[in-house]
C-alpha atoms as a PDB file:
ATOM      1  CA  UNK A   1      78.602 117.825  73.917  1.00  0.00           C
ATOM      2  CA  UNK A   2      80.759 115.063  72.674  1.00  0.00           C
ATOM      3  CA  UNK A   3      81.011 113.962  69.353  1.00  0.00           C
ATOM      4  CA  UNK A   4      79.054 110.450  68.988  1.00  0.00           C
ATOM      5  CA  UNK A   5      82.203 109.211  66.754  1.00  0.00           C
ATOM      6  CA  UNK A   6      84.871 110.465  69.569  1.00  0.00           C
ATOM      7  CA  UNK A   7      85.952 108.117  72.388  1.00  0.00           C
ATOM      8  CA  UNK A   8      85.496 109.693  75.749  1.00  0.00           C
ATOM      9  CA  UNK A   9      86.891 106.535  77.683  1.00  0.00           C
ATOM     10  CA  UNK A  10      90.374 105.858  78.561  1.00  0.00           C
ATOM     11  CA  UNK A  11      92.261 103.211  76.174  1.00  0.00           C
ATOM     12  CA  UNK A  12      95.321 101.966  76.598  1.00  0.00           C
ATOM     13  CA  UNK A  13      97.330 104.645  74.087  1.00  0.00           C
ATOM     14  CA  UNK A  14      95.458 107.273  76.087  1.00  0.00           C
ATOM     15  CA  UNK A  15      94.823 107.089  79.393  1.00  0.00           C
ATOM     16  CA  UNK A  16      92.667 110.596  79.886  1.00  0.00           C
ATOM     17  CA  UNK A  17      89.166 110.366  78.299  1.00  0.00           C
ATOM     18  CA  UNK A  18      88.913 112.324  74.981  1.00  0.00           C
ATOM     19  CA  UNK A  19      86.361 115.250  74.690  1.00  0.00           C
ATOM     20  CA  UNK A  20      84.962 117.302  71.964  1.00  0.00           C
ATOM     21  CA  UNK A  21      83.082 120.222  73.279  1.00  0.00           C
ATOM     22  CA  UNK A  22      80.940 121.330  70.193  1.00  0.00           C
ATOM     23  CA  UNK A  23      77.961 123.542  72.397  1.00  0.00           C
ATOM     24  CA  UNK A  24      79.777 126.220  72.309  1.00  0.00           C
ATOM     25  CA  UNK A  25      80.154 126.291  68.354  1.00  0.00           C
ATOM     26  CA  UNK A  26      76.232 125.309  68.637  1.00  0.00           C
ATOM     27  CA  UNK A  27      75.487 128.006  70.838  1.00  0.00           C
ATOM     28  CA  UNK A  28      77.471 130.714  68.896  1.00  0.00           C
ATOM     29  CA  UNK A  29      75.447 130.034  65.779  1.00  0.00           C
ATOM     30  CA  UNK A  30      71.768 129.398  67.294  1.00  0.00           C
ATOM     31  CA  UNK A  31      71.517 131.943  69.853  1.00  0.00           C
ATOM     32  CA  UNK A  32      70.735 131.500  73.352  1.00  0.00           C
ATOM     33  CA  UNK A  33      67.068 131.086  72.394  1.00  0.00           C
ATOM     34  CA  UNK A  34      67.938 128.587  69.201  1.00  0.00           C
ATOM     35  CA  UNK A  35      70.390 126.823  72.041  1.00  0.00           C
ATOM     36  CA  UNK A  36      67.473 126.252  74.673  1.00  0.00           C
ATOM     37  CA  UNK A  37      65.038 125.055  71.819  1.00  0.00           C
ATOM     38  CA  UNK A  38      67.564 122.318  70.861  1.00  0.00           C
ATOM     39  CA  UNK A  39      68.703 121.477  74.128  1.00  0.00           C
ATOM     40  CA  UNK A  40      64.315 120.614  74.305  1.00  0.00           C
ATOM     41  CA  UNK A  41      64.092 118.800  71.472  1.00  0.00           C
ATOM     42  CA  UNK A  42      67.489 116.702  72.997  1.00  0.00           C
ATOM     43  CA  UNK A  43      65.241 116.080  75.996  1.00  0.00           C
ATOM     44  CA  UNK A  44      62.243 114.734  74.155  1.00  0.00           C
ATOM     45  CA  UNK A  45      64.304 111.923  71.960  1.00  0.00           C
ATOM     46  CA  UNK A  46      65.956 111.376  75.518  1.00  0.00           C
ATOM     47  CA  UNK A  47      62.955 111.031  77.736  1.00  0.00           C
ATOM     48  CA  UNK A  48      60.746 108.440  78.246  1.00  0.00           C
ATOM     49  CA  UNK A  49      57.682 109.475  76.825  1.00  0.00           C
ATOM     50  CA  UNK A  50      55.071 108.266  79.204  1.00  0.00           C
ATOM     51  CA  UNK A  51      57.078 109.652  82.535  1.00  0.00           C
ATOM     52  CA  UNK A  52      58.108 112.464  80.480  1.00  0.00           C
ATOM     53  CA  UNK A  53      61.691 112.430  81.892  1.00  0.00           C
ATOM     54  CA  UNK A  54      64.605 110.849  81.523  1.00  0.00           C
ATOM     55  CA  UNK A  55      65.105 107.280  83.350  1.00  0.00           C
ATOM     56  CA  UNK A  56      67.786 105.165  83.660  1.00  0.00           C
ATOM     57  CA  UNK A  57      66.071 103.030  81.302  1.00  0.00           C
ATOM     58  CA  UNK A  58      64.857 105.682  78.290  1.00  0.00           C
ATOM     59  CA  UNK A  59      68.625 106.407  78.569  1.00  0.00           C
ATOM     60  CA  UNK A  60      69.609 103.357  78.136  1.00  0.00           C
ATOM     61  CA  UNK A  61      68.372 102.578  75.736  1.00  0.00           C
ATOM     62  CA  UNK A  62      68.395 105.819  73.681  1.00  0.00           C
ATOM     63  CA  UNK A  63      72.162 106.203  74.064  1.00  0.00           C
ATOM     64  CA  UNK A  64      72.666 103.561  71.929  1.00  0.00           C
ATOM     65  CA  UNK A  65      70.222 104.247  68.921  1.00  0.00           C
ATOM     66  CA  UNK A  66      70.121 108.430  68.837  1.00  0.00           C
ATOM     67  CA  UNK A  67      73.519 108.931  70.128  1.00  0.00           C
ATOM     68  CA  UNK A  68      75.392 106.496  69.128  1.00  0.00           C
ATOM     69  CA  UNK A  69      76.815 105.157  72.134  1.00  0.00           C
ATOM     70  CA  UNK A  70      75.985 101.729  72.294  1.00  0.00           C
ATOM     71  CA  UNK A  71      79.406 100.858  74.378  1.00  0.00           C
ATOM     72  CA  UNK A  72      78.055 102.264  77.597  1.00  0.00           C
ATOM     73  CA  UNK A  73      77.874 100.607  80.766  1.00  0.00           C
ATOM     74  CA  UNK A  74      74.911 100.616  83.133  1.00  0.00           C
ATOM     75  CA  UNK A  75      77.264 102.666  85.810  1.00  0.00           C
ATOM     76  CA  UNK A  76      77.661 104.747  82.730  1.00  0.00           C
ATOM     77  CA  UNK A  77      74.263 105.848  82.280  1.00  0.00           C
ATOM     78  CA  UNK A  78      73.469 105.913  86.135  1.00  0.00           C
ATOM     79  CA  UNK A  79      76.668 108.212  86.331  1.00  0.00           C
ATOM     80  CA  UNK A  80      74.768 110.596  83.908  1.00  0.00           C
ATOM     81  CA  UNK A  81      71.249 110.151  85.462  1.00  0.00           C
ATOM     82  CA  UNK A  82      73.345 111.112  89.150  1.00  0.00           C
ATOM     83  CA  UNK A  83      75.379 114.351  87.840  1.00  0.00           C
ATOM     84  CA  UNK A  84      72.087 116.398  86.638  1.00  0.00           C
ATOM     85  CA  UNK A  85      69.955 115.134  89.190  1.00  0.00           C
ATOM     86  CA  UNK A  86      69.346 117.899  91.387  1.00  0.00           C
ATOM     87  CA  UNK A  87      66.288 116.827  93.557  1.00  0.00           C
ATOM     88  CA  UNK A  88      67.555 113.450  93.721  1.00  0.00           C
ATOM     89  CA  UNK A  89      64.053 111.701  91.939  1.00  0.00           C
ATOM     90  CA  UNK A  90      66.715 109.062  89.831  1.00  0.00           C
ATOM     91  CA  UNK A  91      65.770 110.800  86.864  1.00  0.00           C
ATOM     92  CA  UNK A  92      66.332 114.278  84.735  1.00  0.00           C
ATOM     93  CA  UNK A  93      63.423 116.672  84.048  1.00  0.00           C
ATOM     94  CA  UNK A  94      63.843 119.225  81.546  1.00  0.00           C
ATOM     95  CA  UNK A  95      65.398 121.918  83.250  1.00  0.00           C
ATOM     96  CA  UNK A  96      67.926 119.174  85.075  1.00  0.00           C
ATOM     97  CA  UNK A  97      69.163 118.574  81.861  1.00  0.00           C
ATOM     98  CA  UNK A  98      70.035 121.934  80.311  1.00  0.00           C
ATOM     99  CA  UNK A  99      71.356 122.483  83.524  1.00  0.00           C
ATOM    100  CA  UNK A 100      73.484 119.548  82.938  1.00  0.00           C
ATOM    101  CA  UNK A 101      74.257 120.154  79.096  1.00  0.00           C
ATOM    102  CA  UNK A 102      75.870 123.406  80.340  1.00  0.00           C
ATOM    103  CA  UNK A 103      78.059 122.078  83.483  1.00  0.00           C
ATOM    104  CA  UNK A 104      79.354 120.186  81.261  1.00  0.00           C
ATOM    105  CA  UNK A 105      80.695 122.699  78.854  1.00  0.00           C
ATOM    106  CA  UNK A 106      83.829 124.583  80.746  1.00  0.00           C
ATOM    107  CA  UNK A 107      84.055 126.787  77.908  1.00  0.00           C
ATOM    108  CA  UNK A 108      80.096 127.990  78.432  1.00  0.00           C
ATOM    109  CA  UNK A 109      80.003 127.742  82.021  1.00  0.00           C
ATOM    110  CA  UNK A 110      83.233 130.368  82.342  1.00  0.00           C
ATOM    111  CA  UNK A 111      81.274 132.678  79.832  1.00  0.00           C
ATOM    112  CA  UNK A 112      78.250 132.218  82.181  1.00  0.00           C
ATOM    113  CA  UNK A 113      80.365 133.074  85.036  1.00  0.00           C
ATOM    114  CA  UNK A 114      81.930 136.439  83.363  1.00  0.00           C
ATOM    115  CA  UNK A 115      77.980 137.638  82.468  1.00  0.00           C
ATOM    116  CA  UNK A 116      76.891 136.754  85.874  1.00  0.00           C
ATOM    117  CA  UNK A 117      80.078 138.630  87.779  1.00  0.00           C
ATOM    118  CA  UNK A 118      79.494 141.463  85.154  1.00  0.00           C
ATOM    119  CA  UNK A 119      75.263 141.975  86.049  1.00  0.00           C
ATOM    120  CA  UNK A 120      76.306 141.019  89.936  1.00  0.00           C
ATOM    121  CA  UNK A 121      78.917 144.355  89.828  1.00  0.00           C
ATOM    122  CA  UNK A 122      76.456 146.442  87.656  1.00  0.00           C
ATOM    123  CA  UNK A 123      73.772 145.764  90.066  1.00  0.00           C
ATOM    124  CA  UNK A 124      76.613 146.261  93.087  1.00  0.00           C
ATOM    125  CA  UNK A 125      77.736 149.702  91.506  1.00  0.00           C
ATOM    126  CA  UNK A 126      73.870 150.956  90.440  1.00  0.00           C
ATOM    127  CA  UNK A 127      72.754 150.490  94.581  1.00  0.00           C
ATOM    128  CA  UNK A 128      75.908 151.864  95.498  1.00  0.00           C
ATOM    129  CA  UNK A 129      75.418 154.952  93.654  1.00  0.00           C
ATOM    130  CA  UNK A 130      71.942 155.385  94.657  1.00  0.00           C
ATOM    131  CA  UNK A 131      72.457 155.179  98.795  1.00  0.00           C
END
């Protein structure tokens, strides 16, 4: 996740967006259970709370007052609504946005990839050794 202070749009001094990828610190020092029961309450100041997911609108207007990013653009926040939407409603549920949260931490989603590779040749070597 970005820092709220930290730019992550081009300027003119710096043409590639800036990024701050804190979840991993976060996720070092919850826990993958402390992680998952952030990541919630994230959805809930998110979400719209009648709908009980995020729209383009609870987004819009939540970026600015919880997160801090007031500067954002309506293809901005439709950019983020697109990249987590999985089943294509034009909105994030829950589980879209954890999903999302994590895609967009490199660091997390390599560590992700090493556990699942590691269970995936476990699993390999345990039915190999059985037949």
């Amino acid at each position: 996740m970005a820092s709220p202070k930290s730019s992550t749009r081009p300027n003119q001094e710096n043409q590639e967006p800036q990024f701050q990828d804190f979840f991993p610190t976060m996720a070092g020092k919850l826990g993958g259970e402390g992680l998952i029961e952030e990541l919630c309450k994230g959805f809930e100041l998110l979400m719209d709370k009648d709908k009980g997911v995020i729209t383009f609108e609870s987004l819009r207007r939540n970026a600015s007052t919880v997160l801090g990013l007031g500067d954002l653009t309506d293809d901005d926040v439709r950019c983020m609504i697109n990249e987590g939407d999985f089943d294509r409603d034009g909105a994030l549920n829950q589980m879209e946005f954890c999903v999302l949260m994590f895609r967009l931490s490199p660091e997390l989603m390599e560590a992700s990839r090493c556990v699942v590779t590691e269970v995936i040749e476990e699993e390999f070597s345990d039915y190999s050794n059985r037949h």
